[in-house]
Protein backbone atom coordinates (compact mmCIF):
# COMPACT_ATOMS: atom_id res chain seq x y z
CA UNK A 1 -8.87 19.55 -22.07
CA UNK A 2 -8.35 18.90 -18.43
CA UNK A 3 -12.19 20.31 -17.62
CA UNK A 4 -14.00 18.39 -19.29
CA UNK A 5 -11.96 15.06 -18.92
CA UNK A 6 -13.65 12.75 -16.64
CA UNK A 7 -10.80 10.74 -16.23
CA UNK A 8 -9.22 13.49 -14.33
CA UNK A 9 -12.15 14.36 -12.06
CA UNK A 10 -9.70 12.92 -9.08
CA UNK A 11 -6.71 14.40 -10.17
CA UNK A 12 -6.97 16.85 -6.80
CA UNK A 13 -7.36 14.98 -3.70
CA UNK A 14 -10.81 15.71 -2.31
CA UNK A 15 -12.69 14.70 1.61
CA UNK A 16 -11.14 11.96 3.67
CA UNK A 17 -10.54 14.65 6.34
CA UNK A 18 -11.20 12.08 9.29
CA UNK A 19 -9.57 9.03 7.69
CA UNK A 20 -5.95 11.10 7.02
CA UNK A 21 -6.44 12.86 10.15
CA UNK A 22 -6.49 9.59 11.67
CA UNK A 23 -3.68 8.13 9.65
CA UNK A 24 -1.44 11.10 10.90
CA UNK A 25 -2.18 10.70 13.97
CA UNK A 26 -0.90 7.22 14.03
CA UNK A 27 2.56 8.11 12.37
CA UNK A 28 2.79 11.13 15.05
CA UNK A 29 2.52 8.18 17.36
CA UNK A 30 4.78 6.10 15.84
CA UNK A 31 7.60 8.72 15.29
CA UNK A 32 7.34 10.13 18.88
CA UNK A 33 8.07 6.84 20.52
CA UNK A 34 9.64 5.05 17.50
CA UNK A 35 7.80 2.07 17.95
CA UNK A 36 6.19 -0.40 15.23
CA UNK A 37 2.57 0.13 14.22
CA UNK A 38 0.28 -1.59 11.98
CA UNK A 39 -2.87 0.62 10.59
CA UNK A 40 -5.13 -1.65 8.50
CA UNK A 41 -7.61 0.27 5.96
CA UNK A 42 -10.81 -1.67 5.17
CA UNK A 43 -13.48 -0.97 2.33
CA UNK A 44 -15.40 -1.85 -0.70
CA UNK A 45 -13.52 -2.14 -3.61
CA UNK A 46 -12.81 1.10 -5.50
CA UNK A 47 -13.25 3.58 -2.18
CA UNK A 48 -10.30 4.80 -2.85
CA UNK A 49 -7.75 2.82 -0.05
CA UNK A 50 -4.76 3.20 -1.50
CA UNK A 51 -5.26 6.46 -2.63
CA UNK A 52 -6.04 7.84 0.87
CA UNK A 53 -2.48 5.97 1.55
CA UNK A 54 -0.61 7.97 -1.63
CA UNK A 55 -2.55 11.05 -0.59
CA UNK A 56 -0.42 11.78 2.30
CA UNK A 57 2.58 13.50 2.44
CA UNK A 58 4.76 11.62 4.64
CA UNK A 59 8.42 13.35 4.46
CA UNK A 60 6.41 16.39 5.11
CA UNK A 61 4.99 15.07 7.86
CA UNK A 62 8.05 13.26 9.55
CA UNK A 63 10.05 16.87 8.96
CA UNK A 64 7.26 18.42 11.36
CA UNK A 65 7.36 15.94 14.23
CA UNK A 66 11.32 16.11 13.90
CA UNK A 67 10.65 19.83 14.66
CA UNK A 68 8.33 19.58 17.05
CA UNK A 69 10.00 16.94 18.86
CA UNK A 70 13.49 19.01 18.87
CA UNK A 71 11.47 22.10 20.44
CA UNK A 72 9.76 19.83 23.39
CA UNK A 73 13.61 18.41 24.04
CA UNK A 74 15.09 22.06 23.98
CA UNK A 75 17.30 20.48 21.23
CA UNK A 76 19.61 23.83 19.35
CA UNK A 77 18.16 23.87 15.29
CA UNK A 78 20.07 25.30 12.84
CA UNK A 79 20.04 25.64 8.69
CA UNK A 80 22.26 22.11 8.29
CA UNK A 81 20.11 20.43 10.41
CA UNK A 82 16.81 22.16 10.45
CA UNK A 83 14.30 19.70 8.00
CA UNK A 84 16.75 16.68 7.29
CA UNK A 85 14.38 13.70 8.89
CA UNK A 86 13.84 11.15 5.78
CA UNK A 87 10.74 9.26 5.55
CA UNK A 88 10.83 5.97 3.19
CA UNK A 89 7.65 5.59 1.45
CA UNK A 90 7.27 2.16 0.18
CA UNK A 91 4.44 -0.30 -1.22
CA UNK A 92 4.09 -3.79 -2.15
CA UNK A 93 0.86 -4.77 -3.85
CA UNK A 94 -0.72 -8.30 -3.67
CA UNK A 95 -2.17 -9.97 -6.77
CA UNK A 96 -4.86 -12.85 -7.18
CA UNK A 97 -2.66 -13.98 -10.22
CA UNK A 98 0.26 -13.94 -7.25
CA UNK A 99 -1.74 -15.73 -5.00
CA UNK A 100 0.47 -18.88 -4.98
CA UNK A 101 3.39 -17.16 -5.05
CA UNK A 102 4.91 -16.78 -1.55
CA UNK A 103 5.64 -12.92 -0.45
CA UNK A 104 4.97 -11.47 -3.64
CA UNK A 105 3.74 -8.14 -2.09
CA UNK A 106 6.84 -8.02 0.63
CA UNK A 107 9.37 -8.67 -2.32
CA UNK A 108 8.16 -5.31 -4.23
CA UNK A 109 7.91 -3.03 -0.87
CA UNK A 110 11.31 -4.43 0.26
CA UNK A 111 13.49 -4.14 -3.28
CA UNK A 112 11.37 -0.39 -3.36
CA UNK A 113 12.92 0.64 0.35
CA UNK A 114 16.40 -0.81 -0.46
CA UNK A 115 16.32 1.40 -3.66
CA UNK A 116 15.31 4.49 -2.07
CA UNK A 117 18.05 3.72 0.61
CA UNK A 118 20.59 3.62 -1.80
CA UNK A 119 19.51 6.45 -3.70
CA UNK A 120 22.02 8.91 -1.55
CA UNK A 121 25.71 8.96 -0.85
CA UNK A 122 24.87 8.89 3.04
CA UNK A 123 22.72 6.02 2.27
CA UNK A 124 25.21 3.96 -0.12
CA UNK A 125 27.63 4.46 3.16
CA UNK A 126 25.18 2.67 5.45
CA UNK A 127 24.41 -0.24 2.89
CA UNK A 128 28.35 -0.35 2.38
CA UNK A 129 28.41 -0.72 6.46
CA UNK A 130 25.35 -3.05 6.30
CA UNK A 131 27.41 -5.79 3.95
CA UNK A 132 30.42 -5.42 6.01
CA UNK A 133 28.60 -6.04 9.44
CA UNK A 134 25.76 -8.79 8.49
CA UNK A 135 28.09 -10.22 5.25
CA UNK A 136 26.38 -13.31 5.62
CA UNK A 137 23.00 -12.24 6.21
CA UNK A 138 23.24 -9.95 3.15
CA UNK A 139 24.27 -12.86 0.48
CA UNK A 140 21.05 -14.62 1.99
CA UNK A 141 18.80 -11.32 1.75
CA UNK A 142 19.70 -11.27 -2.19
CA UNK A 143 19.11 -14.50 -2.56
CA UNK A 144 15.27 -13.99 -1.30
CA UNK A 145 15.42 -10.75 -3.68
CA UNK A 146 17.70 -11.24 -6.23
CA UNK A 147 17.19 -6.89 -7.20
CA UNK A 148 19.35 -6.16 -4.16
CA UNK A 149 22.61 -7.64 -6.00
CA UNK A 150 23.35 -4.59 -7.87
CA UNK A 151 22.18 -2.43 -5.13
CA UNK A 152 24.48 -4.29 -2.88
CA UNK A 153 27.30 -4.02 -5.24
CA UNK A 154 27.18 -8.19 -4.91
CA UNK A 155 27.98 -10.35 -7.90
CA UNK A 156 25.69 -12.80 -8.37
CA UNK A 157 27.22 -16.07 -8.78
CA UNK A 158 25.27 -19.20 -9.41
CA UNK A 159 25.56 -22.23 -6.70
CA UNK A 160 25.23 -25.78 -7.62
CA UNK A 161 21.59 -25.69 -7.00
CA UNK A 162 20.23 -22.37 -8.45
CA UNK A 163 21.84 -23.40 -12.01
CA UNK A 164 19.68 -23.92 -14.39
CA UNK A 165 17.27 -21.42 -12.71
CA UNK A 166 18.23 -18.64 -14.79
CA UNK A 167 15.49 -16.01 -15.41
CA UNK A 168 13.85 -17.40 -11.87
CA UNK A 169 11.87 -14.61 -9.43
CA UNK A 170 12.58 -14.21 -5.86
CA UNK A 171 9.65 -16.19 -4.99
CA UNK A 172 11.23 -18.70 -6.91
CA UNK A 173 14.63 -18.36 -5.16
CA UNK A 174 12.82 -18.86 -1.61
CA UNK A 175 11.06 -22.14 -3.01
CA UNK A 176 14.62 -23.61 -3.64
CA UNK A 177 15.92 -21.99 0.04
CA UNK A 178 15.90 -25.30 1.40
CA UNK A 179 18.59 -26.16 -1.20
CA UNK A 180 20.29 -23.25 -1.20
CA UNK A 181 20.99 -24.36 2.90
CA UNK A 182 24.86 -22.45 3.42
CA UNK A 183 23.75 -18.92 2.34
CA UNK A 184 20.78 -18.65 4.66
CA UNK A 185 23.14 -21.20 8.03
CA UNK A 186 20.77 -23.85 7.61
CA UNK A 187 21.57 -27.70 9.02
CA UNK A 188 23.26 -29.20 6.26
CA UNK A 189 22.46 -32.72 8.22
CA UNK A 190 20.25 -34.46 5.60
CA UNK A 191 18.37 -36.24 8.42
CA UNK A 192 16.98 -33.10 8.41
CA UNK A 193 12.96 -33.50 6.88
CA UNK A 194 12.43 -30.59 4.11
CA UNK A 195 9.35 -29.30 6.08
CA UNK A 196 11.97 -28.40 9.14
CA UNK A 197 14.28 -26.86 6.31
CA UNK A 198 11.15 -24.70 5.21
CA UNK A 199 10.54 -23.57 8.91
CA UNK A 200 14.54 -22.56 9.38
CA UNK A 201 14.99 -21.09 6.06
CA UNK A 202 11.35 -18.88 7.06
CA UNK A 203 13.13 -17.64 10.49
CA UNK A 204 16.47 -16.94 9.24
CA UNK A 205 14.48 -15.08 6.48
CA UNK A 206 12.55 -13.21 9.08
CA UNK A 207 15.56 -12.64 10.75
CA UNK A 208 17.17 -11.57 8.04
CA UNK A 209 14.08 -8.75 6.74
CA UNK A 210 14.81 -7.27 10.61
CA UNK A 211 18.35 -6.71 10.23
CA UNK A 212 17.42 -4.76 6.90
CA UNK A 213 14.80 -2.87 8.28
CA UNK A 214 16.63 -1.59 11.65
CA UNK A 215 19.86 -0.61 9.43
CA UNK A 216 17.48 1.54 6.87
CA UNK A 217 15.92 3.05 10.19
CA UNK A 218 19.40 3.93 11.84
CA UNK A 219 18.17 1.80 15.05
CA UNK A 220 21.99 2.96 16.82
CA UNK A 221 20.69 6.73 16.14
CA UNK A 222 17.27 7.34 17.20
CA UNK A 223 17.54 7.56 20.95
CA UNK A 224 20.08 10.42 20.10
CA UNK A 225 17.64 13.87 19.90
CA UNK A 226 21.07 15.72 18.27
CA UNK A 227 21.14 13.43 15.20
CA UNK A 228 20.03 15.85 12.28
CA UNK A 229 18.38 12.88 10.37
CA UNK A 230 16.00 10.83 11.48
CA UNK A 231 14.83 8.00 9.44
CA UNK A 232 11.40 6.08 9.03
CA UNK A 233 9.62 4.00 6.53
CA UNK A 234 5.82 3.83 5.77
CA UNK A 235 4.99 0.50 4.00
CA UNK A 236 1.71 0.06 2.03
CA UNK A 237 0.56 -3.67 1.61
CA UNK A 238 -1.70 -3.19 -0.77
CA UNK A 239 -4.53 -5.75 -1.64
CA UNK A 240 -3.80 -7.94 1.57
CA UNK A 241 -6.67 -10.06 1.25
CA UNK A 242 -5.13 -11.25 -1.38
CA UNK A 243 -1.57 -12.32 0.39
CA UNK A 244 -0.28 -15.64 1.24
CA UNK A 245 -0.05 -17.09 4.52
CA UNK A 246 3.58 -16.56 4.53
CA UNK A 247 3.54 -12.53 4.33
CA UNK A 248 1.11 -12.62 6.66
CA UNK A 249 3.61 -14.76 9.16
CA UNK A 250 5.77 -12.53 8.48
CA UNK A 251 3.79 -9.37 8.59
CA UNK A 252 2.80 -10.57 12.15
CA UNK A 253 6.67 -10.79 13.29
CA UNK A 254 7.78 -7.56 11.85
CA UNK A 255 5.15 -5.72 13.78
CA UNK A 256 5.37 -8.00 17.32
CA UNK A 257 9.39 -6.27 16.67
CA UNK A 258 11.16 -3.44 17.73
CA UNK A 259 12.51 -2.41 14.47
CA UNK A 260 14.72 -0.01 15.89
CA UNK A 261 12.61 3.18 14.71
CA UNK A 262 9.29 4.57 13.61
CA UNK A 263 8.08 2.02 11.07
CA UNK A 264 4.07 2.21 10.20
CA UNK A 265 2.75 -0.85 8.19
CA UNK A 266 -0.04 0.10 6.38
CA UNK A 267 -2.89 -2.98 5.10
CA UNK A 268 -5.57 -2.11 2.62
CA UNK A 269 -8.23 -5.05 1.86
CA UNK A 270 -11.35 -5.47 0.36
CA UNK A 271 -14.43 -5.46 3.66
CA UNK A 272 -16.67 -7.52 1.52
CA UNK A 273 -13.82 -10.32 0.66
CA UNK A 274 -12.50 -10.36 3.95
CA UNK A 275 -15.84 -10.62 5.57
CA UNK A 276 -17.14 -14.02 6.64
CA UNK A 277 -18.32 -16.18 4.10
CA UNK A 278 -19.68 -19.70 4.77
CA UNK A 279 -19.02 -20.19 7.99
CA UNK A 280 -15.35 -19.53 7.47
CA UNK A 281 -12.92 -16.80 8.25
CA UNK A 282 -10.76 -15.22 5.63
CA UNK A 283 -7.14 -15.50 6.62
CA UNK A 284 -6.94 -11.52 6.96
CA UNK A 285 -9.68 -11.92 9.48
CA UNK A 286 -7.31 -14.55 11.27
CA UNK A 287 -4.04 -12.80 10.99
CA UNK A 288 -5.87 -9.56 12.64
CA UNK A 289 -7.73 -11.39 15.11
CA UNK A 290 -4.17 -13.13 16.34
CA UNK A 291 -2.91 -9.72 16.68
CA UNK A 292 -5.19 -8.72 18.59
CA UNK A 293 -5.38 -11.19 21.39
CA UNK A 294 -1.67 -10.86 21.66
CA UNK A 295 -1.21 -8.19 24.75
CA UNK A 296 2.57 -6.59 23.00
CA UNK A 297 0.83 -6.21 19.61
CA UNK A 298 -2.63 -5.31 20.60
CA UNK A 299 -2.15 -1.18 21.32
CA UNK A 300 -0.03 -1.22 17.60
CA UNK A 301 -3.01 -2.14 15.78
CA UNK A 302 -5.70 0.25 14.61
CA UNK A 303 -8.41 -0.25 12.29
CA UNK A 304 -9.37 3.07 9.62
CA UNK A 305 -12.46 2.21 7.71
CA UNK A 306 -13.00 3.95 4.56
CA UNK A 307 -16.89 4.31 3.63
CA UNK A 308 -18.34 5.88 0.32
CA UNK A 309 -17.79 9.92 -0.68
CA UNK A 310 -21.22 11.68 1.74
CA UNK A 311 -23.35 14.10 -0.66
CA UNK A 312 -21.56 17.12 0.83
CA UNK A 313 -18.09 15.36 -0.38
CA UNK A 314 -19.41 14.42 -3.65
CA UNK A 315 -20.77 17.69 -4.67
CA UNK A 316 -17.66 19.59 -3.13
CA UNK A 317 -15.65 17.22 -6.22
CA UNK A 318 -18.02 17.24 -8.82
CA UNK A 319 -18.48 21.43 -8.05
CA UNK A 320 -15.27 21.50 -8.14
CA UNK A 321 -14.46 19.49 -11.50
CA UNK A 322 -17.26 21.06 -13.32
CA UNK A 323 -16.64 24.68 -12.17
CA UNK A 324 -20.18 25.14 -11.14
CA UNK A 325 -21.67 26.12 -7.71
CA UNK A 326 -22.48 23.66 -5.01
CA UNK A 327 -26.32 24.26 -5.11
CA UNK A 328 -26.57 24.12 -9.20
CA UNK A 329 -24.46 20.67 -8.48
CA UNK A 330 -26.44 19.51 -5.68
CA UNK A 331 -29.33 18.14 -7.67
CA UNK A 332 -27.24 16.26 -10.12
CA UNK A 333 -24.94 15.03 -7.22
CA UNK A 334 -28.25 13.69 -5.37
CA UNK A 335 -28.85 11.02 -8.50
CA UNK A 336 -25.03 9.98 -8.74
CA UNK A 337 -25.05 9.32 -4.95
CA UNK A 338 -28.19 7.33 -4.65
CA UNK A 339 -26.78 5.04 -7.61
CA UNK A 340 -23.51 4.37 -6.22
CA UNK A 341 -23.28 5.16 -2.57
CA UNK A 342 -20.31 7.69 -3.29
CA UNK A 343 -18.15 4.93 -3.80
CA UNK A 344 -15.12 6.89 -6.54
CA UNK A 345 -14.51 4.54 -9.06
CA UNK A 346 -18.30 3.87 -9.40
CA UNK A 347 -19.36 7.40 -9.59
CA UNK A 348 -16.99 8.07 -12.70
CA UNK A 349 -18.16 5.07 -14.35
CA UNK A 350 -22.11 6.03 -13.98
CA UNK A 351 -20.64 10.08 -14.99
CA UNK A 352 -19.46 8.02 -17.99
CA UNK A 353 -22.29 6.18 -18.64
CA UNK A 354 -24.36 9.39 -18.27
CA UNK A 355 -22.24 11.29 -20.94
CA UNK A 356 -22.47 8.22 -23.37
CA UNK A 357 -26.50 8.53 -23.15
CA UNK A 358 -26.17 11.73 -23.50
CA UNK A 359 -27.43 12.86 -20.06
CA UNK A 360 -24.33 14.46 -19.46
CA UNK A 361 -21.97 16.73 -21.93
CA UNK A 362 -19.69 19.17 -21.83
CA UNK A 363 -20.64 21.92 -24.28
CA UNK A 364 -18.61 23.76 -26.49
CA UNK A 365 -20.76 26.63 -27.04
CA UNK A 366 -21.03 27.92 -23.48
CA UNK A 367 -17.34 25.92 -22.44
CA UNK A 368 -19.48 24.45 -19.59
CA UNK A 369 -20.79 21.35 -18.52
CA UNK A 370 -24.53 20.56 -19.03
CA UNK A 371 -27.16 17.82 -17.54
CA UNK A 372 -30.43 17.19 -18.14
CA UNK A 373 -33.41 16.92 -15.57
CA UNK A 374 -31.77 14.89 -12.11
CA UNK A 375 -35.37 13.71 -11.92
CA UNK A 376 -35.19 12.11 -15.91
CA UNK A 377 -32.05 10.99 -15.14
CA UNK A 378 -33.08 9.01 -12.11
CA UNK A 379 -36.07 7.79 -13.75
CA UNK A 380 -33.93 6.75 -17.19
CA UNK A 381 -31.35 5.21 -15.44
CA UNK A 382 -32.35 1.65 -14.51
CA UNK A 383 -29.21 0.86 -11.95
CA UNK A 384 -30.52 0.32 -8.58
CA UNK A 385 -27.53 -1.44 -6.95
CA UNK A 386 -24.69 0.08 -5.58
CA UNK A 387 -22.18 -2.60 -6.69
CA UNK A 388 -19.32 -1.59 -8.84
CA UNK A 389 -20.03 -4.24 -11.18
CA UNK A 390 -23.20 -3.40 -12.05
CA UNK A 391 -22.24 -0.22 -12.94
CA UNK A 392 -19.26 -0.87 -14.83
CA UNK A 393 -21.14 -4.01 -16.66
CA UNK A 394 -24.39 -1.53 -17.48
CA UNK A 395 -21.52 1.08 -19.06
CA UNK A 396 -19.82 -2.61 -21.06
CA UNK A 397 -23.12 -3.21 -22.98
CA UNK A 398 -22.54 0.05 -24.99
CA UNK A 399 -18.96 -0.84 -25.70
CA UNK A 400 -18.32 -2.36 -29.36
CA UNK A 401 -18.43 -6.45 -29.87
CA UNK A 402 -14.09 -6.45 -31.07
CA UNK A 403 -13.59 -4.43 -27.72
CA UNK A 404 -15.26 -6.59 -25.44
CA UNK A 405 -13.45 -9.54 -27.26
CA UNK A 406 -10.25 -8.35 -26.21
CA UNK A 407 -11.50 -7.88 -23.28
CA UNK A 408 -12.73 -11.49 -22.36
CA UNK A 409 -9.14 -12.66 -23.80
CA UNK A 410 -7.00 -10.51 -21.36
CA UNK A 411 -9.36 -11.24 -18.21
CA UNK A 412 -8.60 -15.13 -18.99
């Protein structure tokens, strides 16, 4: 059962009031004007970034500023056009295991938003239009992400220097642009040093991601107020601390852009791995830092920290889960705080650990959740650090010797 699951603890979305308020506030921005902006989310791992991201409805919110925006222009509504504005939610995680893998992240968001543009007879149109205006640009876009073919309606054909490649990734097709020269207009001069291939075949790329993005975005229809649809996308990097220097390259041109229409770039990394460490400055902390002192992209950045759940947030969830009142909560909510600084995913790993001493349980009896003492609790409970790994390594030691086998194998 659902109640006394503690796996589903976060199933409803709880607090963040001032982070999403914030976060809407930038779209509004960025859908009034139609410009390019580029929030970036920092926190300790677990906090819940991403979530916070997921959390918001974004077609929702793009249907109200279309209204709102048609009642400040005087603009006539009416049933066919009254909530039609489409918002493209896309994300593109970053890996460690992806680390050397260039635009790993960008390749997922950018197959995801070509998907979701196709996914409608208006929008098979456009792409249809798309191929027949920028044919060229469009055989070089699939060959950066090979999952566009179909969507495309392309055949894929194999040249002379992609065979024996079969089974590659698009990363892998990018690492071979340099030989794959025609489809992306490079010199075919072989004077010409592979390091200045790499830099051509990286702008025409670049060039080639804007031309994508301002057709998905209907750049020719947003300065017209009596177009019933009005498109934008909202892409989640997650994990950037994690990207290459290349996404971040091109991260940095995409937003210095006009992409033709509202497009928010969201970033979510890690505060303690992008912090300085050393003496040295994580690339993040370079890639934000050249944004900054860069007057056209300085106003399109904004920074939403995300700190640990307060006691009043925590005891509003766990209240909330465990169908009990605030003040017969409050107590119990008190420990769990202290131990983990209200970070989410450390709080339901000490709950755990809690029910698997036996400090916590749901009975079956009264169909009601049950705790013993907060003050034998805190004094029982040895963890005084507030790191997740602590937490989830105190909760390991209880786990059987074949189970943490397995998993020492898969974290090789």
């Amino acid at each position: 059962m659902a109640e006394h699951d503690l796996s589903k603890i976060y199933q409803t979305f709880h607090g963040r009031e001032a982070a999403r308020n914030d976060l809407r506030r930038q779209f509004q921005m960025c859908f009034k004007d139609g410009s390019t902006r580029y929030v970036s989310i920092s926190g300790k791992s677990g906090v819940g970034k991403s979530r916070l991201v997921q959390s918001m409805e974004w077609e929702k919110l793009a249907q109200e500023q279309e209204q709102q925006q048609r009642q400040e222009q005087q603009v006539p509504s009416d049933d066919s056009n009254n909530s039609d504005s489409r918002c493209y939610f896309v994300c593109g995680k970053f890996e460690l295991s992806q680390l050397t893998q260039p635009f790993s992240g960008m390749t997922a968001a950018l197959t995801s938003l070509c998907e979701q543009w196709g996914s409608t007879l208006e929008g098979q149109k456009e792409i249809a239009d798309f191929r027949r205006r920028e044919s060229r640009d469009v055989y070089a876009l699939c060959t950066f992400l090979p999952g566009l073919y179909s969507i495309f309606g392309i055949v894929r054909t194999l040249t002379a220097s992609s065979r024996g490649r079969t089974g590659s990734t698009s990363t892998d097709n990018l690492m071979h642009l340099t030989s794959d020269r025609e489809s992306f207009g490079a010199d075919t001069d072989h004077s010409v040093g592979t390091a200045e291939l790499a830099k051509h075949s990286f702008q025409r790329l670049r060039t080639v991601i804007y031309k994508l993005i301002r057709a998905v975005v209907g750049s020719q229809q947003q300065d017209d107020p009596s177009v019933s649809c009005k498109k934008s996308i909202v892409m989640l990097l997650d994990d950037i601390h994690w990207a290459d220097q290349s996404s971040l390259n091109l991260i940095k041109f995409l937003v210095q852009e006009d992409l033709g229409g509202p497009v928010l770039f969201v970033a979510t990394f890690r505060s303690e791995d992008v912090n300085h460490k050393n003496g040295t400055q994580h690339p993040v902390a370079c890639h934000m830092n050249e944004l900054r002192k860069c007057s056209a992209t300085a106003e399109r950045l904004h920074t939403i920290p995300v700190p640990g759940f307060s006691i009043s947030e925590l005891n509003t969830i766990i209240s909330s889960f465990m169908k009990k009142s605030k003040q017969e909560t409050l107590p119990l909510v008190k420990v769990v705080h202290q131990k983990t600084a209200g970070n989410p995913l450390t709080v339901q790993r000490f709950l755990y650990l809690l029910e698997h001493r036996g400090y916590l349980s749901y009975s079956s009896m009264t169909c009601s959740w049950e705790w013993k003492d907060a003050n034998e609790i805190r004094k029982a409970m040895s963890i005084e650090s507030h790191e997740v790994v602590e937490v989830i390594a105190s909760s390991m030691r209880f786990l059987g010797r074949g189970t943490v086998d397995v998993l020492k194998i898969a974290s090789c």
